[in-house]
PDB file of N, CA and C in Angstrom:
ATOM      1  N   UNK A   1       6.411 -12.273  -5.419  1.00  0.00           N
ATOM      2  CA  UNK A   1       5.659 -11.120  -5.856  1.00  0.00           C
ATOM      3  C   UNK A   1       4.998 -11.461  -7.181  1.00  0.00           C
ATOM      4  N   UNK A   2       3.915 -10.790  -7.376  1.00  0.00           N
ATOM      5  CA  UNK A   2       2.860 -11.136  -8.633  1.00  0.00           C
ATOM      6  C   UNK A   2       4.180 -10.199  -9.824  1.00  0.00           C
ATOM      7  N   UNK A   3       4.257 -10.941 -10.910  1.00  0.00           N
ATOM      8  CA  UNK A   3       5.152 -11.158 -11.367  1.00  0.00           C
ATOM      9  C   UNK A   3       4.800  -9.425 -12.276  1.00  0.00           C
ATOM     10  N   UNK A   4       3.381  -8.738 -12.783  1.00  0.00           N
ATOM     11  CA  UNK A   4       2.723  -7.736 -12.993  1.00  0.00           C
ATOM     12  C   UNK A   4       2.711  -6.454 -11.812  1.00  0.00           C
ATOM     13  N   UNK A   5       2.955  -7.154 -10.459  1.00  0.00           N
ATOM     14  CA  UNK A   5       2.836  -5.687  -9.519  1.00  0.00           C
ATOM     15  C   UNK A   5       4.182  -5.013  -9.542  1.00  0.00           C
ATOM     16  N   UNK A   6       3.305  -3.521  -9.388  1.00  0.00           N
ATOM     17  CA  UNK A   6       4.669  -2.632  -9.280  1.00  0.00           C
ATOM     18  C   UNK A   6       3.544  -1.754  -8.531  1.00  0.00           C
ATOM     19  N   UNK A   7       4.702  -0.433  -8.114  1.00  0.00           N
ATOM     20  CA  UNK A   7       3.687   0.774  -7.592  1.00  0.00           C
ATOM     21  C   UNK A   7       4.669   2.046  -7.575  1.00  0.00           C
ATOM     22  N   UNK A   8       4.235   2.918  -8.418  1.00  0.00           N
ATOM     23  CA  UNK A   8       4.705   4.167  -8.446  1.00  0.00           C
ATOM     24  C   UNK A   8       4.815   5.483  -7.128  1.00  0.00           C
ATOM     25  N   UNK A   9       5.725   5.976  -6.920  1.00  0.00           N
ATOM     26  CA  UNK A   9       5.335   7.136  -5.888  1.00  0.00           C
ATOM     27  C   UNK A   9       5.893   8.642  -6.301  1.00  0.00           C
ATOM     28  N   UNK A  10       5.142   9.302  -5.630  1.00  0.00           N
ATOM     29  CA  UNK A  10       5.119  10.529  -5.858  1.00  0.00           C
ATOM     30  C   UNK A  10       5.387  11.041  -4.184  1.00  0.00           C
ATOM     31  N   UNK A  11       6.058  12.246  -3.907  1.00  0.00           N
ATOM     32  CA  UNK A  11       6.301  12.910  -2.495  1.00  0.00           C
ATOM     33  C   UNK A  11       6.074  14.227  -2.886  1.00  0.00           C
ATOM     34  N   UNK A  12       5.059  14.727  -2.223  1.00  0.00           N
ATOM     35  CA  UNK A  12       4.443  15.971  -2.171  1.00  0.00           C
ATOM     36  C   UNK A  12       4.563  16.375  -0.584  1.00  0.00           C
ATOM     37  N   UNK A  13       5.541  17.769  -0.573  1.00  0.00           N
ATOM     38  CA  UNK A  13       5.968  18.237   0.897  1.00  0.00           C
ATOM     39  C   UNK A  13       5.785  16.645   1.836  1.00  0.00           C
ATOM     40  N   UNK A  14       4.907  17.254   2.272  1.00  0.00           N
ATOM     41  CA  UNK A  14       4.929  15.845   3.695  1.00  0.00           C
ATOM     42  C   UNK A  14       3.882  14.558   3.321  1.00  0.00           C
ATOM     43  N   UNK A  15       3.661  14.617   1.758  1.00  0.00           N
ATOM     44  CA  UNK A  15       2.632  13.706   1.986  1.00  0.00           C
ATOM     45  C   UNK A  15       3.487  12.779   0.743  1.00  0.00           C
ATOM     46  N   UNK A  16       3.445  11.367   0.961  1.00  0.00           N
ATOM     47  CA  UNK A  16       3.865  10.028  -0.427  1.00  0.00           C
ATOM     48  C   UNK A  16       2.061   9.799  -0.867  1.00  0.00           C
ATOM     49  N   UNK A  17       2.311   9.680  -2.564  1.00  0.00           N
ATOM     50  CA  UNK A  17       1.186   9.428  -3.096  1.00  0.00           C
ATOM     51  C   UNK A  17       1.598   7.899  -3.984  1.00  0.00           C
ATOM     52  N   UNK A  18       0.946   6.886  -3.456  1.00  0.00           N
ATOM     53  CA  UNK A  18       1.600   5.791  -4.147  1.00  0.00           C
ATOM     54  C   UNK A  18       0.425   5.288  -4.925  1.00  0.00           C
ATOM     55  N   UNK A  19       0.616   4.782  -6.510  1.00  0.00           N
ATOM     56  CA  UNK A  19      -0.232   4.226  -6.930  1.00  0.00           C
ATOM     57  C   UNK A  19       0.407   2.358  -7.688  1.00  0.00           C
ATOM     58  N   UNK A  20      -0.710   2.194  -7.123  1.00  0.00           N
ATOM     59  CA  UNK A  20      -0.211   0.225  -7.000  1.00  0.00           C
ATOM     60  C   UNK A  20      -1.258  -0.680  -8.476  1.00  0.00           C
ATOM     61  N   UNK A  21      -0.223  -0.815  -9.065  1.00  0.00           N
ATOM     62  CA  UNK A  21      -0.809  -1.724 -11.360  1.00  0.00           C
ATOM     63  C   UNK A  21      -0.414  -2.816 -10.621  1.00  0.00           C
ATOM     64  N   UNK A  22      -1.151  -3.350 -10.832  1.00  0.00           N
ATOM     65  CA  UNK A  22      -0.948  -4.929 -11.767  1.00  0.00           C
ATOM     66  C   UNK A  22      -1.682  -5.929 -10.465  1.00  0.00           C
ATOM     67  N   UNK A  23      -0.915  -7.276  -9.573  1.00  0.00           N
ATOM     68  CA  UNK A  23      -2.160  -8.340  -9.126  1.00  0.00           C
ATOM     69  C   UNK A  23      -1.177  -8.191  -7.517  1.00  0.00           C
ATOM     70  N   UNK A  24      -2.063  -7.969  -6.534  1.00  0.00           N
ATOM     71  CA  UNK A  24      -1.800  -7.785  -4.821  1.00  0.00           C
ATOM     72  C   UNK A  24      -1.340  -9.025  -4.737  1.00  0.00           C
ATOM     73  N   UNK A  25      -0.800 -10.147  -4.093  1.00  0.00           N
ATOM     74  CA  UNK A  25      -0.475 -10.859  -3.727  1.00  0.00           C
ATOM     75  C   UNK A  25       0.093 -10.809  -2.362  1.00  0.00           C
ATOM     76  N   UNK A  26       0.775 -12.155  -1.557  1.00  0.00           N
ATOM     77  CA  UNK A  26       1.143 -12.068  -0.440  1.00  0.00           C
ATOM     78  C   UNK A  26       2.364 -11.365  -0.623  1.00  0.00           C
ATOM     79  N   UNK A  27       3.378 -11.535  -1.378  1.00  0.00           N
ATOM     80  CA  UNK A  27       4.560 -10.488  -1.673  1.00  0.00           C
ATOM     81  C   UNK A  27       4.685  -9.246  -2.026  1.00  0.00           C
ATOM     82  N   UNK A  28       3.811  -8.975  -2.634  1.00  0.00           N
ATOM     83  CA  UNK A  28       3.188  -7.656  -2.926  1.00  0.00           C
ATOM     84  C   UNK A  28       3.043  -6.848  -1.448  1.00  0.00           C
ATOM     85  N   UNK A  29       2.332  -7.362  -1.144  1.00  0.00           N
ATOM     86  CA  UNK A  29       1.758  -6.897   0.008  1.00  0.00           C
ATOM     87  C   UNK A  29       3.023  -6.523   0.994  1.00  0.00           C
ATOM     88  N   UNK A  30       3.817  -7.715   1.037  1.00  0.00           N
ATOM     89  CA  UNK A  30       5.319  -7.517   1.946  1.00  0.00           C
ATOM     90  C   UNK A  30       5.946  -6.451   1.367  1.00  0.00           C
ATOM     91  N   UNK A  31       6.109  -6.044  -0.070  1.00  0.00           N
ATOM     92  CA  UNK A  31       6.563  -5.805  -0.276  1.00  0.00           C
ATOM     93  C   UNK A  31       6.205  -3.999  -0.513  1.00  0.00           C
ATOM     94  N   UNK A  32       4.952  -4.241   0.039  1.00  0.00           N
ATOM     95  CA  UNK A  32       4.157  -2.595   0.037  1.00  0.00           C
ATOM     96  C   UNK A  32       4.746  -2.517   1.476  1.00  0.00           C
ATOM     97  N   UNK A  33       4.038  -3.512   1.916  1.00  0.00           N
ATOM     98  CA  UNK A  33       4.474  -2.857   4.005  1.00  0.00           C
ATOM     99  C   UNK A  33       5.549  -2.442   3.528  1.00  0.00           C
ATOM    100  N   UNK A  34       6.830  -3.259   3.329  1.00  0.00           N
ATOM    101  CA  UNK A  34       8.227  -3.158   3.906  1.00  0.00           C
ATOM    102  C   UNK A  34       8.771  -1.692   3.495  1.00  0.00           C
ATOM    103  N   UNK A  35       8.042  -0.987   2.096  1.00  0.00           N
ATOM    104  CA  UNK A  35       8.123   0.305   1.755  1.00  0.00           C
ATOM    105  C   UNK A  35       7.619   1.375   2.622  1.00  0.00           C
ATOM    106  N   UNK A  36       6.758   0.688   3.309  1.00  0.00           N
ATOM    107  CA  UNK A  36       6.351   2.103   4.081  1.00  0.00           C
ATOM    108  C   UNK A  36       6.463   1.833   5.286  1.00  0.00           C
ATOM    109  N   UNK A  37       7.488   0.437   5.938  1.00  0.00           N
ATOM    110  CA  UNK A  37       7.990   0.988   6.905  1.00  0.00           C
ATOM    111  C   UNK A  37       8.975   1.720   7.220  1.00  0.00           C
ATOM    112  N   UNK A  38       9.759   1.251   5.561  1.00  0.00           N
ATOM    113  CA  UNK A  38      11.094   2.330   5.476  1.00  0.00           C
ATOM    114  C   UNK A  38      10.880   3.817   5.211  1.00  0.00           C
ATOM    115  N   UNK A  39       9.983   4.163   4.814  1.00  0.00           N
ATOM    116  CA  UNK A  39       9.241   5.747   4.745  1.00  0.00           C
ATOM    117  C   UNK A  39       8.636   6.287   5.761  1.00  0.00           C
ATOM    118  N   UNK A  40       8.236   5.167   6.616  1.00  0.00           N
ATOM    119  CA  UNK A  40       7.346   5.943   7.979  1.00  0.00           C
ATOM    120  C   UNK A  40       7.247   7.297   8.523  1.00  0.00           C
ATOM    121  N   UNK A  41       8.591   7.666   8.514  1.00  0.00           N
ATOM    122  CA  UNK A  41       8.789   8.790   9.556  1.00  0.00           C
ATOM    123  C   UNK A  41       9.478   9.776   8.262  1.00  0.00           C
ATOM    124  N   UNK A  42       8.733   9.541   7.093  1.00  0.00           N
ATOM    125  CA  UNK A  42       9.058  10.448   5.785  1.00  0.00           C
ATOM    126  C   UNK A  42       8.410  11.685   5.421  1.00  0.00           C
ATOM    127  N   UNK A  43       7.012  11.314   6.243  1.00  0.00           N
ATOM    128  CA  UNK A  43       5.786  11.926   6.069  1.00  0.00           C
ATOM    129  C   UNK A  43       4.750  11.567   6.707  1.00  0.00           C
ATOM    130  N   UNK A  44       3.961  12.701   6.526  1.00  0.00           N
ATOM    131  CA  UNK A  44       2.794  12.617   7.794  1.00  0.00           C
ATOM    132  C   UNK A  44       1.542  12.103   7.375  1.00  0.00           C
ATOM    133  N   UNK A  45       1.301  12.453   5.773  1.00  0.00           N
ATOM    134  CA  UNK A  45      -0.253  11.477   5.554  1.00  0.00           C
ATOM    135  C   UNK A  45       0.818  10.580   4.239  1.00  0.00           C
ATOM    136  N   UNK A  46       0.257   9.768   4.284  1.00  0.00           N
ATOM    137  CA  UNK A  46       0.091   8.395   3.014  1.00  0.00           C
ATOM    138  C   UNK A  46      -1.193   8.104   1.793  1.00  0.00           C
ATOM    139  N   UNK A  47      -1.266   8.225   0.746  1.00  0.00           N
ATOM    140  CA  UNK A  47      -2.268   8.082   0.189  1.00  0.00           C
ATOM    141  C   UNK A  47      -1.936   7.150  -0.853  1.00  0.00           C
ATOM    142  N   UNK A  48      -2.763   5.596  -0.747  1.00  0.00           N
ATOM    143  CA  UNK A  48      -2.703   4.850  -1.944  1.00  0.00           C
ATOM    144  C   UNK A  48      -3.820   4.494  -2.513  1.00  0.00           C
ATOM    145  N   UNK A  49      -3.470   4.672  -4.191  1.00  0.00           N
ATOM    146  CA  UNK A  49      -4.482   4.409  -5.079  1.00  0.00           C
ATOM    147  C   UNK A  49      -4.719   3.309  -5.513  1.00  0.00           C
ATOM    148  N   UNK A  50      -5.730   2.478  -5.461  1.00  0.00           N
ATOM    149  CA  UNK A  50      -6.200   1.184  -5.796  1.00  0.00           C
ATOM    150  C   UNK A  50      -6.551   0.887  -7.284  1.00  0.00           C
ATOM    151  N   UNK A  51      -6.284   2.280  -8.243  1.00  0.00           N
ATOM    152  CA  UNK A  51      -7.781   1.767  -9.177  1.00  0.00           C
ATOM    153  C   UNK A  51      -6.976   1.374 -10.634  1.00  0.00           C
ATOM    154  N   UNK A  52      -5.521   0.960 -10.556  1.00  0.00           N
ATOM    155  CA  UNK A  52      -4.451   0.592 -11.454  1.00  0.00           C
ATOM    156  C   UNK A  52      -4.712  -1.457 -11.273  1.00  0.00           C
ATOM    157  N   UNK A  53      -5.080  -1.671 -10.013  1.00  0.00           N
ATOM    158  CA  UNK A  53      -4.787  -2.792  -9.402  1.00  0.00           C
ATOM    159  C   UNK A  53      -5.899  -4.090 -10.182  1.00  0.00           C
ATOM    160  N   UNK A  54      -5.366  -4.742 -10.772  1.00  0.00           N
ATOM    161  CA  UNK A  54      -6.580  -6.191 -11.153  1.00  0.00           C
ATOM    162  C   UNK A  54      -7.318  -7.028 -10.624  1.00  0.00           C
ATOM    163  N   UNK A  55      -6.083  -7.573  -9.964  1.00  0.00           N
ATOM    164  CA  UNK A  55      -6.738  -8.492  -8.862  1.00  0.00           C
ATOM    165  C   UNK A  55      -6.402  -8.362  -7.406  1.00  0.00           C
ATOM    166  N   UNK A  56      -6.970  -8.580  -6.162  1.00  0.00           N
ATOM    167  CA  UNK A  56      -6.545  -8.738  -5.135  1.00  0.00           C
ATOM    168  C   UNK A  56      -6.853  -9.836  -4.394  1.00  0.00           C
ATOM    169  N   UNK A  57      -5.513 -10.850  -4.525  1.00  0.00           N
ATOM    170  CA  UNK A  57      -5.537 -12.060  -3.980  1.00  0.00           C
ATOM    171  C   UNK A  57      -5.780 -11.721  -2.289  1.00  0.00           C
ATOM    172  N   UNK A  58      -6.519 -12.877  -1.649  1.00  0.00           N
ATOM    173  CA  UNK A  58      -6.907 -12.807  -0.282  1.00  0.00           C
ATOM    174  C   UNK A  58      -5.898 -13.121   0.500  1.00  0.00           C
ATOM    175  N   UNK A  59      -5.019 -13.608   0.528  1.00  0.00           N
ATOM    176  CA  UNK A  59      -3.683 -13.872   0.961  1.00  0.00           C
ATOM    177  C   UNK A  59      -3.291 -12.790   1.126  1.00  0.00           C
ATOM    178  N   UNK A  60      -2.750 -11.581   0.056  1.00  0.00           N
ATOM    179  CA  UNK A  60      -2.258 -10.914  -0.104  1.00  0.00           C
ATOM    180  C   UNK A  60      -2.967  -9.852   0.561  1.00  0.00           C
ATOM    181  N   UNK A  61      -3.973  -9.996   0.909  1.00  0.00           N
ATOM    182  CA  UNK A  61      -4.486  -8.608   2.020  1.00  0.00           C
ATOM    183  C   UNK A  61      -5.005  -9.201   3.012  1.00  0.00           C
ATOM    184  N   UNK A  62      -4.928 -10.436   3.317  1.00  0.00           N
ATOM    185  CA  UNK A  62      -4.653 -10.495   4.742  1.00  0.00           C
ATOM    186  C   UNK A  62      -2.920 -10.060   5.365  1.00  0.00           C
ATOM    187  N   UNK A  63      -1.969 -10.507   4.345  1.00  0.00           N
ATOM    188  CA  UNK A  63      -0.798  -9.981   4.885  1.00  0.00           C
ATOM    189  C   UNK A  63      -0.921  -8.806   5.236  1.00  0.00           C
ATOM    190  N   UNK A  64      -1.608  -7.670   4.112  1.00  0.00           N
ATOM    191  CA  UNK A  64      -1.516  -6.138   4.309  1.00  0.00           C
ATOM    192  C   UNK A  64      -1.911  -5.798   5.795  1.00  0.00           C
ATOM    193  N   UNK A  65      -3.134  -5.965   5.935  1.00  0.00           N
ATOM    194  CA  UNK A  65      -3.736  -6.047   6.711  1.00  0.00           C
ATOM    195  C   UNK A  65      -3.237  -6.409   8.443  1.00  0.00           C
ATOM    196  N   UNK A  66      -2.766  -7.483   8.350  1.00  0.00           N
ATOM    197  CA  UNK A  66      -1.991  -7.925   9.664  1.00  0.00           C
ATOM    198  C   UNK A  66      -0.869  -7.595  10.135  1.00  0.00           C
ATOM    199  N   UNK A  67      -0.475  -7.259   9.051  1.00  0.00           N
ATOM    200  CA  UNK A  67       1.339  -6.272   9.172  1.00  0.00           C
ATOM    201  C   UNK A  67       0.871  -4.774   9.292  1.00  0.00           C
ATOM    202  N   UNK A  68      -0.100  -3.989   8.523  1.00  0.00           N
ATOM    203  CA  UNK A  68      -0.112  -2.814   8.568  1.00  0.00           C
ATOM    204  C   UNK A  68      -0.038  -2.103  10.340  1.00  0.00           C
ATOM    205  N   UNK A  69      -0.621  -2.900  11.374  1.00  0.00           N
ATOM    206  CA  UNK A  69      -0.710  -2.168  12.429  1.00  0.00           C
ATOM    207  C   UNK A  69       0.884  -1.941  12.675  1.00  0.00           C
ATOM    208  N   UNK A  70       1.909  -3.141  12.695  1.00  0.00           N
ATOM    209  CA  UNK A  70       2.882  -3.013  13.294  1.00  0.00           C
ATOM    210  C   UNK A  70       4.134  -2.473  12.739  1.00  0.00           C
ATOM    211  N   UNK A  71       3.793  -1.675  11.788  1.00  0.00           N
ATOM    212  CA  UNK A  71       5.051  -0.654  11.523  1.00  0.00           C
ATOM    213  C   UNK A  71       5.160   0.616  11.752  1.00  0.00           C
ATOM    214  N   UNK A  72       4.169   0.777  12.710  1.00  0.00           N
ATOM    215  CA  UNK A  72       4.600   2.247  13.470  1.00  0.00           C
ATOM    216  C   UNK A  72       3.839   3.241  12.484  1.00  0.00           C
ATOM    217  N   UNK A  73       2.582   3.092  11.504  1.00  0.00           N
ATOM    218  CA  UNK A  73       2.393   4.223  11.576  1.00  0.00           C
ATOM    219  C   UNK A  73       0.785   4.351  11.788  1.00  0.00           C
ATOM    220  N   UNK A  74       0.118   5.690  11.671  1.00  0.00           N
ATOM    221  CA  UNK A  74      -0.818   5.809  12.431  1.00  0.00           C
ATOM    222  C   UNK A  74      -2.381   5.372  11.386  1.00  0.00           C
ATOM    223  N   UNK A  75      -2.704   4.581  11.515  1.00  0.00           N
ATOM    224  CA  UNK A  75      -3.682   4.504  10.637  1.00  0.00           C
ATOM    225  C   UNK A  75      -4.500   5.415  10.264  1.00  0.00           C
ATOM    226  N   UNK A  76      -4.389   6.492  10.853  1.00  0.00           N
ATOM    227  CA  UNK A  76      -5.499   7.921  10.440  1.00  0.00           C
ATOM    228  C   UNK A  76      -4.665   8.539   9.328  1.00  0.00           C
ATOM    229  N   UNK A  77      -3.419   8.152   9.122  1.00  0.00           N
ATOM    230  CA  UNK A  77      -2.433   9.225   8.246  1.00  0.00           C
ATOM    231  C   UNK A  77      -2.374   8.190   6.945  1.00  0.00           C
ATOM    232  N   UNK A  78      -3.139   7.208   6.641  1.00  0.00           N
ATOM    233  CA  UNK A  78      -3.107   6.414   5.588  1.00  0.00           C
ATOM    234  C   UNK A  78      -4.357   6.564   4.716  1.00  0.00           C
ATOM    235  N   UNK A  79      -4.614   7.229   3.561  1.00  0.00           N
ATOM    236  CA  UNK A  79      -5.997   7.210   3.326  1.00  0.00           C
ATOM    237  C   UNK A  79      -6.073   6.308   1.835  1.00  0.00           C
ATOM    238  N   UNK A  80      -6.589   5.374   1.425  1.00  0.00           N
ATOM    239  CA  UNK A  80      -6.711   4.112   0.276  1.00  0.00           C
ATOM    240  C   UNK A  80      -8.084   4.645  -0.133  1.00  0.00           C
ATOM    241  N   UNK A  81      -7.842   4.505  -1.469  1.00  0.00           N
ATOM    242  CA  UNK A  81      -9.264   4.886  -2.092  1.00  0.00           C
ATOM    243  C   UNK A  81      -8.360   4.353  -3.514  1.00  0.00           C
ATOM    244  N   UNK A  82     -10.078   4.461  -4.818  1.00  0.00           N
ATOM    245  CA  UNK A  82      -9.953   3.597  -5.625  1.00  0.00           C
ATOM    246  C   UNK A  82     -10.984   2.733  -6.029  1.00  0.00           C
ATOM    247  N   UNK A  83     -10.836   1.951  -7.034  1.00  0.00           N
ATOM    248  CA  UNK A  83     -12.097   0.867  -7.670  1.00  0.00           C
ATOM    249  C   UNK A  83     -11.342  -0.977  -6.022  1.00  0.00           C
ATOM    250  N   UNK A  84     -10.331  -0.236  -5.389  1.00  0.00           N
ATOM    251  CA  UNK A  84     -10.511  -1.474  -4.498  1.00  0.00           C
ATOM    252  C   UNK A  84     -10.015  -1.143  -3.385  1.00  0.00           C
ATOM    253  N   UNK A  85     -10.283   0.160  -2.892  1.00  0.00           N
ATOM    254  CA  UNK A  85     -10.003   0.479  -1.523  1.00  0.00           C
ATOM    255  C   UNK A  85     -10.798   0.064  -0.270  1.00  0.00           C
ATOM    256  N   UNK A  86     -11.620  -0.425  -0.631  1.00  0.00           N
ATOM    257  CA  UNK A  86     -12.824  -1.506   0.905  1.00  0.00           C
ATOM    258  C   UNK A  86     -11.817  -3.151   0.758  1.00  0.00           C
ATOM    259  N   UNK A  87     -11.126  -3.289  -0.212  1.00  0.00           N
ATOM    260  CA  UNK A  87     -10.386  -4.613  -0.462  1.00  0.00           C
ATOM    261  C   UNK A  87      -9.459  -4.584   0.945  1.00  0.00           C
ATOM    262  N   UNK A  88      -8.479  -3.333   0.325  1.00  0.00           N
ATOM    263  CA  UNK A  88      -6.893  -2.697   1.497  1.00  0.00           C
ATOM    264  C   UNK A  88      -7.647  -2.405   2.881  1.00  0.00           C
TER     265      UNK A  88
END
């Protein structure tokens, strides 16, 4: 993991609001999935904020990216926005 990433959350009724500081990387990224596969069935929309984030290594969102289909949740209930949400 980028030794700078972290990501804060917030749970509002049915919705997690996560906001993601510091550099995406490939661990990062594992380490975002692996959070919201353990939350999946926590809540019904997801919203993460990009605009804390520095860099986004390409590694690190291709992981996002290739893992995101397969943890079960619905990509319409995920909404990314931010100064790098066309990145996620």
């Amino acid at each position: 993991m980028a030794n700078n990433f972290k990501f804060k959350t917030d749970s509002v009724t049915d919705r997690i609001q996560l906001k993601l500081y510091g550099d995406f990387d490939g661990s990062s990224a594992c380490e975002l999935i692996n959070f919201l596969k353990a939350f999946r069935n926590a809540s019904n929309q997801i919203s993460i904020d990009t605009n804390n984030l520095n860099t986004l290594h390409p590694f690190g969102l291709e992981v996002f990216k290739n893992n995101l289909g397969n943890i079960g949740i619905n990509k319409k209930n995920i909404s990314i926005f931010g100064k790098h949400q066309f990145g996620l």
